[in-house]
C-alpha atoms as a PDB file:
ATOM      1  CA  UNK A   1       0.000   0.000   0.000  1.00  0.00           C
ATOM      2  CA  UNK A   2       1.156   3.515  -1.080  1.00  0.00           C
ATOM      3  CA  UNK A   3       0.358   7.059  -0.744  1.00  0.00           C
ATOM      4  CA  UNK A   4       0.451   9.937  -3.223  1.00  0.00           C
ATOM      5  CA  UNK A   5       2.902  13.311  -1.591  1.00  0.00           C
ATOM      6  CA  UNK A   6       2.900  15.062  -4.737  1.00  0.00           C
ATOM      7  CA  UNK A   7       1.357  15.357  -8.217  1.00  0.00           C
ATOM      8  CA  UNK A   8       2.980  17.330 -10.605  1.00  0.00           C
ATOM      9  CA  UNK A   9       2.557  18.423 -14.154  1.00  0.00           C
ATOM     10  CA  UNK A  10       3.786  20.836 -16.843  1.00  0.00           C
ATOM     11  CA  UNK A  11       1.768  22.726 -20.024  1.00  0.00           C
ATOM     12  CA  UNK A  12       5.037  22.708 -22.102  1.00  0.00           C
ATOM     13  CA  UNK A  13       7.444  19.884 -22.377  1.00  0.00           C
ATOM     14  CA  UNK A  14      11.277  21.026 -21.394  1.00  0.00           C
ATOM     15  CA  UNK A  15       9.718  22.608 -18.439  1.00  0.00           C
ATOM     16  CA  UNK A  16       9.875  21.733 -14.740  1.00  0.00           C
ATOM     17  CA  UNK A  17       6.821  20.610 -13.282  1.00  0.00           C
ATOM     18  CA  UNK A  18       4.898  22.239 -10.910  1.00  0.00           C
ATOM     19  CA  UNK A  19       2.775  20.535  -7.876  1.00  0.00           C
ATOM     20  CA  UNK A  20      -0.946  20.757  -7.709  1.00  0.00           C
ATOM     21  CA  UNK A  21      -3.480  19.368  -5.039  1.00  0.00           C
ATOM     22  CA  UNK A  22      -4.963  17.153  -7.715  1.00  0.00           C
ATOM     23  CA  UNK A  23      -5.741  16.525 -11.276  1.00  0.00           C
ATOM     24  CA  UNK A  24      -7.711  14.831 -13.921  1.00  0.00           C
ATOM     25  CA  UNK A  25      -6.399  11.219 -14.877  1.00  0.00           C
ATOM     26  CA  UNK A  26      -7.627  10.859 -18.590  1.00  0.00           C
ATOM     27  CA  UNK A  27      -7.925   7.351 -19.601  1.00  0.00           C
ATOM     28  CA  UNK A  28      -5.583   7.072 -22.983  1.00  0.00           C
ATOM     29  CA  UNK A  29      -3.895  10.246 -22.397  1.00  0.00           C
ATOM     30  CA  UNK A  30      -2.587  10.809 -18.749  1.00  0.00           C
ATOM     31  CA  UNK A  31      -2.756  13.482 -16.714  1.00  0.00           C
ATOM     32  CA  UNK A  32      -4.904  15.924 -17.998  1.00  0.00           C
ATOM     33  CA  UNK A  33      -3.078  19.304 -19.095  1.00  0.00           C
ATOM     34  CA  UNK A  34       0.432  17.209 -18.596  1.00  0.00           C
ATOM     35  CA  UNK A  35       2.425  17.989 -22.048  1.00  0.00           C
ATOM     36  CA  UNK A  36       3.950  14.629 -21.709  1.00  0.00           C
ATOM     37  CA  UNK A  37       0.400  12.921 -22.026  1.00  0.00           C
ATOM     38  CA  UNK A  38      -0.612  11.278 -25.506  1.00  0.00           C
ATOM     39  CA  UNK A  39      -1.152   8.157 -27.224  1.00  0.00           C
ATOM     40  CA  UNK A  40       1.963   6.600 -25.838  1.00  0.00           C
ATOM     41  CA  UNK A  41       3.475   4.415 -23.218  1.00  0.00           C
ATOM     42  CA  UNK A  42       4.830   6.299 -21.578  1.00  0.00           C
ATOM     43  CA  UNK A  43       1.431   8.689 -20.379  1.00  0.00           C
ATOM     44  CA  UNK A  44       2.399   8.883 -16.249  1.00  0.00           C
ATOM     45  CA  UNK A  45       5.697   9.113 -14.968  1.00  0.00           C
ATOM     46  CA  UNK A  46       6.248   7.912 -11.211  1.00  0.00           C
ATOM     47  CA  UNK A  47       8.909   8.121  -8.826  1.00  0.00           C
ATOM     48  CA  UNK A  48       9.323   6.598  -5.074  1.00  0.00           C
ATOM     49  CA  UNK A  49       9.631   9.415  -2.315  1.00  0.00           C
ATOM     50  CA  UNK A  50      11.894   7.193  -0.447  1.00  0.00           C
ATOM     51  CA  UNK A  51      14.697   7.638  -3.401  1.00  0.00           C
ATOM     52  CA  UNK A  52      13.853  11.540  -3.401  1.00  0.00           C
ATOM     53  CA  UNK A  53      14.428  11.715   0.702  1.00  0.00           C
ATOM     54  CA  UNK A  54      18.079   9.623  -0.239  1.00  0.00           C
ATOM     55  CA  UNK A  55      18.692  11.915  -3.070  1.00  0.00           C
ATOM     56  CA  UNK A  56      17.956  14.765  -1.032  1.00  0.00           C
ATOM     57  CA  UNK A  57      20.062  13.409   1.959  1.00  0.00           C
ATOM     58  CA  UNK A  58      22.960  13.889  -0.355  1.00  0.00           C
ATOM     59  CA  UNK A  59      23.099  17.702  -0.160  1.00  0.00           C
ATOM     60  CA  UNK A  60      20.635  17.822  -3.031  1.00  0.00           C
ATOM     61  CA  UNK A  61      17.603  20.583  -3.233  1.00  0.00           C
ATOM     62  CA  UNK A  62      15.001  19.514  -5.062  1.00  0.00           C
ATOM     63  CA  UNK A  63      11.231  20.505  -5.181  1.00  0.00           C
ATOM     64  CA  UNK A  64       8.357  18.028  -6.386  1.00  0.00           C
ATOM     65  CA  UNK A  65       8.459  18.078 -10.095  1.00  0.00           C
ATOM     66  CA  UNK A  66      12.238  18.407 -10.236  1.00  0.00           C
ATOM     67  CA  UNK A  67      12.994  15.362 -12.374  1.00  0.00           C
ATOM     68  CA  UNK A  68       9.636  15.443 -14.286  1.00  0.00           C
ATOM     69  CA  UNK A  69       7.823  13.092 -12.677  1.00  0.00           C
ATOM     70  CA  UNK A  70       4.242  13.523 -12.572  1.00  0.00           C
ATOM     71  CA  UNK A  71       3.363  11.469  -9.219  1.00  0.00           C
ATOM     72  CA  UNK A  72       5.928  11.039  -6.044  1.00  0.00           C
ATOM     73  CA  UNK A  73       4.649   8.241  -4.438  1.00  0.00           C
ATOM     74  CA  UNK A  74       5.367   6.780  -0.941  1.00  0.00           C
ATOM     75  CA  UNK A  75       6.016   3.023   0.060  1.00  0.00           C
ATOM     76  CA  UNK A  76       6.794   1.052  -3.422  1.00  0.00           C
ATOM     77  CA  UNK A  77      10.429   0.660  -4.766  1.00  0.00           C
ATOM     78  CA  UNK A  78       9.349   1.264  -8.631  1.00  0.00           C
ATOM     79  CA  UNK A  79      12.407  -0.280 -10.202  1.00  0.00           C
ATOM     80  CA  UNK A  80      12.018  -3.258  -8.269  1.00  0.00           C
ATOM     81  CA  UNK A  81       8.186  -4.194  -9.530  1.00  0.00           C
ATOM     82  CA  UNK A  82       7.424  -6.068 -12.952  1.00  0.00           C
ATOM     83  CA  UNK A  83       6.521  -4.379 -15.717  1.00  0.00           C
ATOM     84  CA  UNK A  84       2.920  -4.777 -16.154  1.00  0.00           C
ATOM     85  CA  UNK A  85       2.252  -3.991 -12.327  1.00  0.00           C
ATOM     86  CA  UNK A  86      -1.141  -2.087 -11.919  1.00  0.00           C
ATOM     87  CA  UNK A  87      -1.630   0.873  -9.735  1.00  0.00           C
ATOM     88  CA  UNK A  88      -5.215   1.506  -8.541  1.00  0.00           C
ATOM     89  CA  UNK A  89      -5.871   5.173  -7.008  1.00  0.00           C
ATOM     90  CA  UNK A  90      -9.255   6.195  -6.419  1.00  0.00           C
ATOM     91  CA  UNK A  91     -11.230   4.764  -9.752  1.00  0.00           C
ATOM     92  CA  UNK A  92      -8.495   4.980 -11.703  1.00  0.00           C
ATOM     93  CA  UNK A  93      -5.775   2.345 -13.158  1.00  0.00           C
ATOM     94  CA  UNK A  94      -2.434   2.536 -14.164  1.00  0.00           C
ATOM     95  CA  UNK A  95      -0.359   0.147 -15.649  1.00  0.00           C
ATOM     96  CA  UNK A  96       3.407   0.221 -15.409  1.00  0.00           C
ATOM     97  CA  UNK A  97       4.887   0.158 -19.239  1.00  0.00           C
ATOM     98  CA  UNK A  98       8.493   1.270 -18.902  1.00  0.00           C
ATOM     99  CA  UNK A  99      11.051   0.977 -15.503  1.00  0.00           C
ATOM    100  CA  UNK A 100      14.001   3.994 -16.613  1.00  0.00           C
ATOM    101  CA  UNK A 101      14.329   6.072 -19.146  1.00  0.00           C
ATOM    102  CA  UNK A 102      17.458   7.329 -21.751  1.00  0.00           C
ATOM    103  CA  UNK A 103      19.488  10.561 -20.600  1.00  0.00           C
ATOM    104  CA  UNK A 104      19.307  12.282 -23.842  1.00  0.00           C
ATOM    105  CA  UNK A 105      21.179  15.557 -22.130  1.00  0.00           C
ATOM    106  CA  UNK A 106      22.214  15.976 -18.461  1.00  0.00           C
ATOM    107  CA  UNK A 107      19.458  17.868 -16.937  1.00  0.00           C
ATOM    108  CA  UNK A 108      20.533  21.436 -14.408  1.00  0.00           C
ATOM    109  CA  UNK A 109      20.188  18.603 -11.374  1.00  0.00           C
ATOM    110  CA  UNK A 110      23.275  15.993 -12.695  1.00  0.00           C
ATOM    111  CA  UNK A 111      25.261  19.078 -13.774  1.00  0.00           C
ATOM    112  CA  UNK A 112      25.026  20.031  -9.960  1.00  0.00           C
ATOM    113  CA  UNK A 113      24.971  16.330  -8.322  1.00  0.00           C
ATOM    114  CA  UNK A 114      26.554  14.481 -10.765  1.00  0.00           C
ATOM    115  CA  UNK A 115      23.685  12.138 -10.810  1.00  0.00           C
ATOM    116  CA  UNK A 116      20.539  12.190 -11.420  1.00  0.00           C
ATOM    117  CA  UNK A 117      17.705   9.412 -10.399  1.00  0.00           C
ATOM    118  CA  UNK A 118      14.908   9.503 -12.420  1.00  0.00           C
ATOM    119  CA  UNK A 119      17.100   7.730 -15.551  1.00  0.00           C
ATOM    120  CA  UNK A 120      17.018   5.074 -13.160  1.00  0.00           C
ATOM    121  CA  UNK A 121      14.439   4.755 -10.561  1.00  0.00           C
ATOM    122  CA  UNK A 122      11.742   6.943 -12.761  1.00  0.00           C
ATOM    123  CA  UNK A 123       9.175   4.420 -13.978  1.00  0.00           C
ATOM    124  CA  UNK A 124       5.811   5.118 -16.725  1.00  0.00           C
ATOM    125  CA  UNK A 125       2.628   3.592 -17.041  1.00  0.00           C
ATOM    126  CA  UNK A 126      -0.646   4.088 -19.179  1.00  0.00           C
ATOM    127  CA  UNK A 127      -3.915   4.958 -18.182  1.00  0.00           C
ATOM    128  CA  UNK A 128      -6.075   2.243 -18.331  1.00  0.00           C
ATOM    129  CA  UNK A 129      -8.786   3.627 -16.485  1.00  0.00           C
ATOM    130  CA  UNK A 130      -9.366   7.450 -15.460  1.00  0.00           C
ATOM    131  CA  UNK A 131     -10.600   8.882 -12.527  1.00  0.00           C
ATOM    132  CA  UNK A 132      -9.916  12.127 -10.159  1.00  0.00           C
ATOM    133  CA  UNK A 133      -6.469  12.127  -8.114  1.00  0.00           C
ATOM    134  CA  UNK A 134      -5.747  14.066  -4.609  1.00  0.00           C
ATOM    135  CA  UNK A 135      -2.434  14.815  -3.012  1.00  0.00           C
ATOM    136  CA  UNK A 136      -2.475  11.900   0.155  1.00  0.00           C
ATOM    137  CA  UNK A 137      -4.786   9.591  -1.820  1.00  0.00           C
ATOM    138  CA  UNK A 138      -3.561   5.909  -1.182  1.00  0.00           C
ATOM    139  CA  UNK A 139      -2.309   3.824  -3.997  1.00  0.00           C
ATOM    140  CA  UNK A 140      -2.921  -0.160  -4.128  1.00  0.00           C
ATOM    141  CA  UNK A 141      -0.370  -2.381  -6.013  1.00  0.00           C
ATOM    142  CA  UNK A 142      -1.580  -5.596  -8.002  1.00  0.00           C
ATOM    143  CA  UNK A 143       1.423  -7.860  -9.702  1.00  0.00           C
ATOM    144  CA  UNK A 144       1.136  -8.650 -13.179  1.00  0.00           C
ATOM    145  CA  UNK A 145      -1.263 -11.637 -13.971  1.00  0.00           C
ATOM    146  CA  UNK A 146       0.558 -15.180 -14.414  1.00  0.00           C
ATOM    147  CA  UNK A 147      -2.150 -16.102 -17.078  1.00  0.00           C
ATOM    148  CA  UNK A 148      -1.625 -11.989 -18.949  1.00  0.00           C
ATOM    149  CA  UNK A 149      -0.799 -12.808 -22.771  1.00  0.00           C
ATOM    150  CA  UNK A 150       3.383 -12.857 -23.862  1.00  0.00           C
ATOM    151  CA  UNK A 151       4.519  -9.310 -24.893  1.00  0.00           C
ATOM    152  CA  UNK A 152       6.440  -8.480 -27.922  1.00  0.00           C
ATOM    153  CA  UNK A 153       8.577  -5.985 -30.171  1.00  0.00           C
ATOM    154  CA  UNK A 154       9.358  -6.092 -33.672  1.00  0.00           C
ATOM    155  CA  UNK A 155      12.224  -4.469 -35.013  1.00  0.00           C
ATOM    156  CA  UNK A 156      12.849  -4.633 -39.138  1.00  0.00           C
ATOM    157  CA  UNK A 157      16.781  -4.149 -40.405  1.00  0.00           C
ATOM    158  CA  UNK A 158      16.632  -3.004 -43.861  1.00  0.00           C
ATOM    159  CA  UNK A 159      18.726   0.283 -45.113  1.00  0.00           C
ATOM    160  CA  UNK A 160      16.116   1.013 -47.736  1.00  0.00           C
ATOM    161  CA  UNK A 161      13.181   0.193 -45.298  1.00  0.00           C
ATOM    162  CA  UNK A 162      14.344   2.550 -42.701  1.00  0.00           C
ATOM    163  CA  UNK A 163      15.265   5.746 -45.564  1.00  0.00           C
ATOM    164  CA  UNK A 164      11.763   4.827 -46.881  1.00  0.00           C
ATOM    165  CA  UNK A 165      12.964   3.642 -50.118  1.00  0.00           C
ATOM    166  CA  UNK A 166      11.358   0.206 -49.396  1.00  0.00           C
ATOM    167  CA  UNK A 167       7.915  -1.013 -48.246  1.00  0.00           C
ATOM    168  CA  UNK A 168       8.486  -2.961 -44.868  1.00  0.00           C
ATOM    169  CA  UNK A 169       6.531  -6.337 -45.678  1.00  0.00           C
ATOM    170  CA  UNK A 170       8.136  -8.315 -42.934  1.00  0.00           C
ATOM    171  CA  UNK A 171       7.919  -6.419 -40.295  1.00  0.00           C
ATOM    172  CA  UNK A 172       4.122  -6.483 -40.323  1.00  0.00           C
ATOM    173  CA  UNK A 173       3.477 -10.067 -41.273  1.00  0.00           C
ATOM    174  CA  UNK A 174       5.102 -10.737 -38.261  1.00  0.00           C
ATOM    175  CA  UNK A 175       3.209  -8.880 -35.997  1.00  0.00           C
ATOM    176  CA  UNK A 176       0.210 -10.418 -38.048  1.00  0.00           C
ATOM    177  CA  UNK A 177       1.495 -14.031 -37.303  1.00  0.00           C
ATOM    178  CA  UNK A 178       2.268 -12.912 -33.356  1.00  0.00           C
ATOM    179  CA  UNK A 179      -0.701 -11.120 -33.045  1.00  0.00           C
ATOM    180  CA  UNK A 180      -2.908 -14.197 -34.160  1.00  0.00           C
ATOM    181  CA  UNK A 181      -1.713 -15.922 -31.515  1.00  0.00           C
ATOM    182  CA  UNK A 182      -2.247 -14.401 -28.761  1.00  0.00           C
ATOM    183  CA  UNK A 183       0.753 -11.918 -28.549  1.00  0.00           C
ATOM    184  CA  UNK A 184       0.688  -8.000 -27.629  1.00  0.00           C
ATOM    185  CA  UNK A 185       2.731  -6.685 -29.646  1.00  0.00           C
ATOM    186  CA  UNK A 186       4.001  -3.428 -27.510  1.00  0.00           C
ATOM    187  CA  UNK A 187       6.230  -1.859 -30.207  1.00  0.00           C
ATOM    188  CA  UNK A 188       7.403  -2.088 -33.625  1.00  0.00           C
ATOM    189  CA  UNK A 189      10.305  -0.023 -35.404  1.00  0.00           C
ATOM    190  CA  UNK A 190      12.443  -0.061 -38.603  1.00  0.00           C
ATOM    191  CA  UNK A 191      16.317   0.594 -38.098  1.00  0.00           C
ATOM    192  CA  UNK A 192      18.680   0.655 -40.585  1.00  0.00           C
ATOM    193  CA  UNK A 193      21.634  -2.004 -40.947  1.00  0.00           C
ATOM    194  CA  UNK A 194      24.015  -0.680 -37.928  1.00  0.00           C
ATOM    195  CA  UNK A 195      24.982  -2.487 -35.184  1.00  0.00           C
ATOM    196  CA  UNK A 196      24.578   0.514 -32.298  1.00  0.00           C
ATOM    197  CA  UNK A 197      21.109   1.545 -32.860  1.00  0.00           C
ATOM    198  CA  UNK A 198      20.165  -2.105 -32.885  1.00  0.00           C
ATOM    199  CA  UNK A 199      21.862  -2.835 -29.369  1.00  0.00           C
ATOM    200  CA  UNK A 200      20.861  -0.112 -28.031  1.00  0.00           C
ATOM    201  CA  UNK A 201      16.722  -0.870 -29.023  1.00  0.00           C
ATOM    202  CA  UNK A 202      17.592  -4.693 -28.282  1.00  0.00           C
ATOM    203  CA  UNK A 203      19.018  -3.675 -24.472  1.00  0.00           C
ATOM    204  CA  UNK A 204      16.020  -0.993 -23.987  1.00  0.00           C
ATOM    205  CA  UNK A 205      13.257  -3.320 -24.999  1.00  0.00           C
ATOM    206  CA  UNK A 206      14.492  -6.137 -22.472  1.00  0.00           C
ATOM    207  CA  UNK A 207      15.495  -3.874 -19.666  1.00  0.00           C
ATOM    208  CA  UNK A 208      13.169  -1.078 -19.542  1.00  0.00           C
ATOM    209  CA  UNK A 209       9.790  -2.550 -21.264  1.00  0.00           C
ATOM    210  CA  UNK A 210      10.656  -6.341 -20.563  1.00  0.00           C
ATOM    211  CA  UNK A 211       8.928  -7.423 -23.210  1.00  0.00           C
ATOM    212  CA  UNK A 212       9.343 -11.622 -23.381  1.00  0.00           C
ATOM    213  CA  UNK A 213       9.970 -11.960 -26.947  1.00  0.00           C
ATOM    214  CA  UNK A 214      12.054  -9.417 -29.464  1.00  0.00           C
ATOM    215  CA  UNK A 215      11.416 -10.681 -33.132  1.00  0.00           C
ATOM    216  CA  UNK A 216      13.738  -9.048 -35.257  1.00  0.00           C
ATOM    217  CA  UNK A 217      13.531  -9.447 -39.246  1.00  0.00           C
ATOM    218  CA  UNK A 218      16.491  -9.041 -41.983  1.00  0.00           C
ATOM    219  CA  UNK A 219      20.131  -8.422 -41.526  1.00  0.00           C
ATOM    220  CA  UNK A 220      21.086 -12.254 -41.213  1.00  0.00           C
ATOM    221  CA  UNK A 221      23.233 -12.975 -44.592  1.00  0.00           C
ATOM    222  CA  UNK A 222      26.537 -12.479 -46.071  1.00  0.00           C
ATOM    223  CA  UNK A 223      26.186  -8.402 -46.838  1.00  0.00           C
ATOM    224  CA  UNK A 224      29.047  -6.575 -44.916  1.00  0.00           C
ATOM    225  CA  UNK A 225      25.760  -5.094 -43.340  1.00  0.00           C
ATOM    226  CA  UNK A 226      24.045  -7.537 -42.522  1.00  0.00           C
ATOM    227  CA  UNK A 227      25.003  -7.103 -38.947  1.00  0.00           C
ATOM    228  CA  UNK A 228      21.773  -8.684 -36.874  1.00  0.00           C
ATOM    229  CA  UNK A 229      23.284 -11.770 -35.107  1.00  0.00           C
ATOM    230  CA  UNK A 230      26.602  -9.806 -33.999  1.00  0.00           C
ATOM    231  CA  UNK A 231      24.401  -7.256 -32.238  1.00  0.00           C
ATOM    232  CA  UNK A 232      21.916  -9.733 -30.719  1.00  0.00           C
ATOM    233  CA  UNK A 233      25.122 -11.983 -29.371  1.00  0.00           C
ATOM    234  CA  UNK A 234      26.253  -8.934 -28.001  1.00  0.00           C
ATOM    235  CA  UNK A 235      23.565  -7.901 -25.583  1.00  0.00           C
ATOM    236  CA  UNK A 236      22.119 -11.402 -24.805  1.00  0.00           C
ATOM    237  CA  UNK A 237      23.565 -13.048 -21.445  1.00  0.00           C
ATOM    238  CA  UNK A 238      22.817 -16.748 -22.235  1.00  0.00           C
ATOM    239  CA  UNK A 239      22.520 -17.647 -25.715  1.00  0.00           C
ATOM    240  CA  UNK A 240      19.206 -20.224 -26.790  1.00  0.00           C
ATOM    241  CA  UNK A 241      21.008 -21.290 -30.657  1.00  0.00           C
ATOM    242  CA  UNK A 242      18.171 -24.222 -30.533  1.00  0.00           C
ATOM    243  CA  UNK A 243      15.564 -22.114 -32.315  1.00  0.00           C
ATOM    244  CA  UNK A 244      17.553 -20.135 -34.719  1.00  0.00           C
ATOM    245  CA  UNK A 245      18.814 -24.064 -35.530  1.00  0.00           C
ATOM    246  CA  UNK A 246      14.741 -25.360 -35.736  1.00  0.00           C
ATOM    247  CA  UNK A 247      14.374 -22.582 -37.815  1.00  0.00           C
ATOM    248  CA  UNK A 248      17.271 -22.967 -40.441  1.00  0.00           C
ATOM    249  CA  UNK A 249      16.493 -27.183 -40.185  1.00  0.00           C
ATOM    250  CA  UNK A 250      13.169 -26.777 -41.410  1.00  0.00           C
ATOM    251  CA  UNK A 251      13.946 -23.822 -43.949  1.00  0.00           C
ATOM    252  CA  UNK A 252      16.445 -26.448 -45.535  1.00  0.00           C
ATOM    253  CA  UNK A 253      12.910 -28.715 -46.549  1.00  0.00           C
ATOM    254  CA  UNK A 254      11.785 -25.768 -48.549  1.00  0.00           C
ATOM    255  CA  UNK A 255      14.962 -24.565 -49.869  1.00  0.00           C
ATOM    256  CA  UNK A 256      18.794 -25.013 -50.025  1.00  0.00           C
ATOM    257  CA  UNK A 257      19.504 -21.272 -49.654  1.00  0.00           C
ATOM    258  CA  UNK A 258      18.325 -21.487 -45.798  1.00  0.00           C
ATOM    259  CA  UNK A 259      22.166 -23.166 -45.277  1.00  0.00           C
ATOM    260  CA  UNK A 260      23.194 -18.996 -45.685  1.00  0.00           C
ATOM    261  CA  UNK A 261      21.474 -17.813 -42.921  1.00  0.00           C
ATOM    262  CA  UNK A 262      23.738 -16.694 -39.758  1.00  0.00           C
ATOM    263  CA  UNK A 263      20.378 -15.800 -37.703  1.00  0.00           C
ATOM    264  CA  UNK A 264      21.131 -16.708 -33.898  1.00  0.00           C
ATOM    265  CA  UNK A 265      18.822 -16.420 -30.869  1.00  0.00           C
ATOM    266  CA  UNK A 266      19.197 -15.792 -27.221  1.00  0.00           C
ATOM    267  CA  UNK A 267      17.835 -14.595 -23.675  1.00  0.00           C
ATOM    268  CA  UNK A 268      18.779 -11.124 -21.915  1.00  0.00           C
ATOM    269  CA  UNK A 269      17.199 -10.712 -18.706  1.00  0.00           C
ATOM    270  CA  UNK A 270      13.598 -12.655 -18.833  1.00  0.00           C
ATOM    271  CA  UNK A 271      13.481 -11.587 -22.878  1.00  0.00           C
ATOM    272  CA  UNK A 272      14.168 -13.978 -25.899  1.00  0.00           C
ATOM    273  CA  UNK A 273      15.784 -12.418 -28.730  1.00  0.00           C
ATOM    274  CA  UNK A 274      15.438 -14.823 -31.845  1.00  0.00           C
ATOM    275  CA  UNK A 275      16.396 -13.524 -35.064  1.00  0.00           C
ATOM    276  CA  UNK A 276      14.032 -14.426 -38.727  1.00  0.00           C
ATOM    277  CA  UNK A 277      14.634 -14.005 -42.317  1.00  0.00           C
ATOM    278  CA  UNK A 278      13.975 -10.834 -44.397  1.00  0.00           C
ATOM    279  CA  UNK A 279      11.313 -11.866 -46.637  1.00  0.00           C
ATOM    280  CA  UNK A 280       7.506 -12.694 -45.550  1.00  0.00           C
ATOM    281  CA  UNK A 281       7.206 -15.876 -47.019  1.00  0.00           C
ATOM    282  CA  UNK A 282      10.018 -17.407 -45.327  1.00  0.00           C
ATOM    283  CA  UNK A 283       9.245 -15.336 -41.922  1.00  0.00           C
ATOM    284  CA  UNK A 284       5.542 -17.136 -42.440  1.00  0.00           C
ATOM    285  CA  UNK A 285       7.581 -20.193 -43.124  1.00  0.00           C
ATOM    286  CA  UNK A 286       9.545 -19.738 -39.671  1.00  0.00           C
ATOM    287  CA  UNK A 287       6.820 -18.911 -37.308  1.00  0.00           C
ATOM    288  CA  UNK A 288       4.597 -21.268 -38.550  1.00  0.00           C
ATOM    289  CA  UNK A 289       7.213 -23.372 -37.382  1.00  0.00           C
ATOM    290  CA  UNK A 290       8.326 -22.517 -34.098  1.00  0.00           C
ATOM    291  CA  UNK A 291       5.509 -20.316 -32.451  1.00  0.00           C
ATOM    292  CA  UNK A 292       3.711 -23.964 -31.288  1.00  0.00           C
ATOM    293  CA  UNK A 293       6.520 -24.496 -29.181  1.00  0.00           C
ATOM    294  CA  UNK A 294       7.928 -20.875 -28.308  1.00  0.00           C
ATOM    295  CA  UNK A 295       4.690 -20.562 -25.608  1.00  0.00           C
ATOM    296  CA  UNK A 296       6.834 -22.793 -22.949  1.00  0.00           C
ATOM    297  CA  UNK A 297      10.106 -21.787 -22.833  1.00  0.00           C
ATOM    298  CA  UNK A 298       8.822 -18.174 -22.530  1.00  0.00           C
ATOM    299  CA  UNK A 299       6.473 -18.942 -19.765  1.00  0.00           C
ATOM    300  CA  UNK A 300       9.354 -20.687 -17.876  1.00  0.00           C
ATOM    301  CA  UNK A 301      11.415 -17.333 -19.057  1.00  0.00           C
ATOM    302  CA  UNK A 302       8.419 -15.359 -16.716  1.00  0.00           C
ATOM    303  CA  UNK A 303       8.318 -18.038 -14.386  1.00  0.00           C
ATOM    304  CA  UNK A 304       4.888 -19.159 -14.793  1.00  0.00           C
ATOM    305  CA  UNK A 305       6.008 -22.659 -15.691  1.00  0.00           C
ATOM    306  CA  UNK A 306       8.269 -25.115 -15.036  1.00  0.00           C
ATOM    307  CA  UNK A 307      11.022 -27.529 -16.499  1.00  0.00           C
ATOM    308  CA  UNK A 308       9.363 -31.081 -17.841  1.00  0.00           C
ATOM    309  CA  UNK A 309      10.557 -33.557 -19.982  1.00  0.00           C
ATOM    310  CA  UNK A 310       8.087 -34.366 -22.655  1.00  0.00           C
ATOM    311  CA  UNK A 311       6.020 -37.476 -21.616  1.00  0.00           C
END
């Protein structure tokens, strides 16, 4: 159980918040007459007043709204909850999206401190339901369903796709194929063929959305830029080479050429990372394929089941 010390919002984004007694919770949008609200994820920003009282322990003077955070909330440790957690104040519902955030620029606070907490302890959620919030309104926590459907991200390498020379076919007909069973797909993106950009969108996908599954699609040949399994063995801690292996064993039924593909899958965190072809046909081909089986080892990635052998 929680309580609410300060709400906070700004009319202009760049701006520091300011605190008001309460406000509007718009379901879809966030806080209402908050620039950062929108059709986003990232709609309500939240930060624990315990870290705030440490922060502020450390010689630093800070007034609600310093670090953009729209509610300061005491009793929960944000970074150490699930993704997924929902937050029930009043009639309204929030549901945690996003734990941290990228430090574009260092903000007036790290240029004094040399820190700054909200990159790290900051978390966001959506509005799933609205309702009026008060300064000293208590907050209840519910974990994240065992039984919620698997979450997923698409990412699409492809030069021309991401310069918008190219239609992205792939990209789509996997989110299609995920989609139809039973996947929410949380966020899909074209990159072009670099190997920084895509570890960078690999690491923040598994660490700060924890999404179980990243499907990514191209990038797996003999190009010089073709660069997709270097940056996936890169960020993943424990590599899972079994499905990338399914996937190129069955290819080689349909055609010979499937022997060229350097695709490679793995685990960071609680997130697989398996990498498919570049065309539809043979990403159809692939998921068709493995998605039967995928189901378990992700829920014994979340925890929600357990090793068996096969009876």
């Amino acid at each position: 159980m929680g309580r609410i010390i300060a709400i906070c919002i700004s009319e202009v984004r760049g701006t520091q918040k300011y605190e008001v007694e309460t406000a509007q919770i718009v379901e879809g949008w966030g806080l209402e007459g908050d620039a950062h609200g929108g059709n986003w994820h990232r709609q309500v920003s939240l930060l624990s007043y315990e870290k705030i009282e440490e922060f502020r322990a450390r010689g630093a003077e800070v007034e609600p709204g310093a670090f953009g955070e729209n509610l300061i909330v005491e009793g929960f440790d944000f970074r150490t909850l699930p993704v997924g957690t929902r937050f029930y104040i009043g009639d309204a519902v929030l549901e945690m999206t996003q734990i941290g955030k990228e430090c574009h620029s260092h903000c007036p606070i790290y240029q004094k401190m040399g820190d700054c907490i909200m990159p790290r302890e900051g978390v966001f959620a959506q509005v799933v339901k609205g309702g009026a919030i008060h300064r000293g309104d208590v907050v209840e926590m519910l974990p994240p369903a065992a039984d919620r459907p698997f979450t997923a991200a698409v990412i699409t390498l492809s030069d021309k796709g991401a310069a918008g020379e190219r239609k992205d076919e792939s990209g789509p007909t996997v989110v299609r194929l995920l989609t139809e069973a039973g996947y929410d797909v949380k966020e899909t993106m074209i990159l072009p063929d670099e190997r920084q950009p895509l570890e960078l969108q690999l690491k923040r996908l598994a660490d700060q959305r924890q999404v179980d599954v990243i499907m990514t699609t191209g990038g797996t040949g003999f190009s010089p830029r073709d660069i997709t399994p270097e940056a996936t063995v890169a960020v993943c801690d424990r590599m899972a080479n079994g499905i990338a292996e399914a996937i190129r064993a069955y290819s080689l039924t349909i055609t010979p050429r499937a022997m060229l593909s350097r695709a490679v899958s793995g685990i960071r965190g609680k997130t697989l990372i398996v990498n498919l072809p570049g065309s539809p046909k043979a990403v159809t081909e692939a998921l068709e394929y493995i998605l039967p089986s995928l189901g378990h080892g992700l829920g014994i990635l979340r925890g929600t089941e357990g090793e068996c052998a096969r009876k």
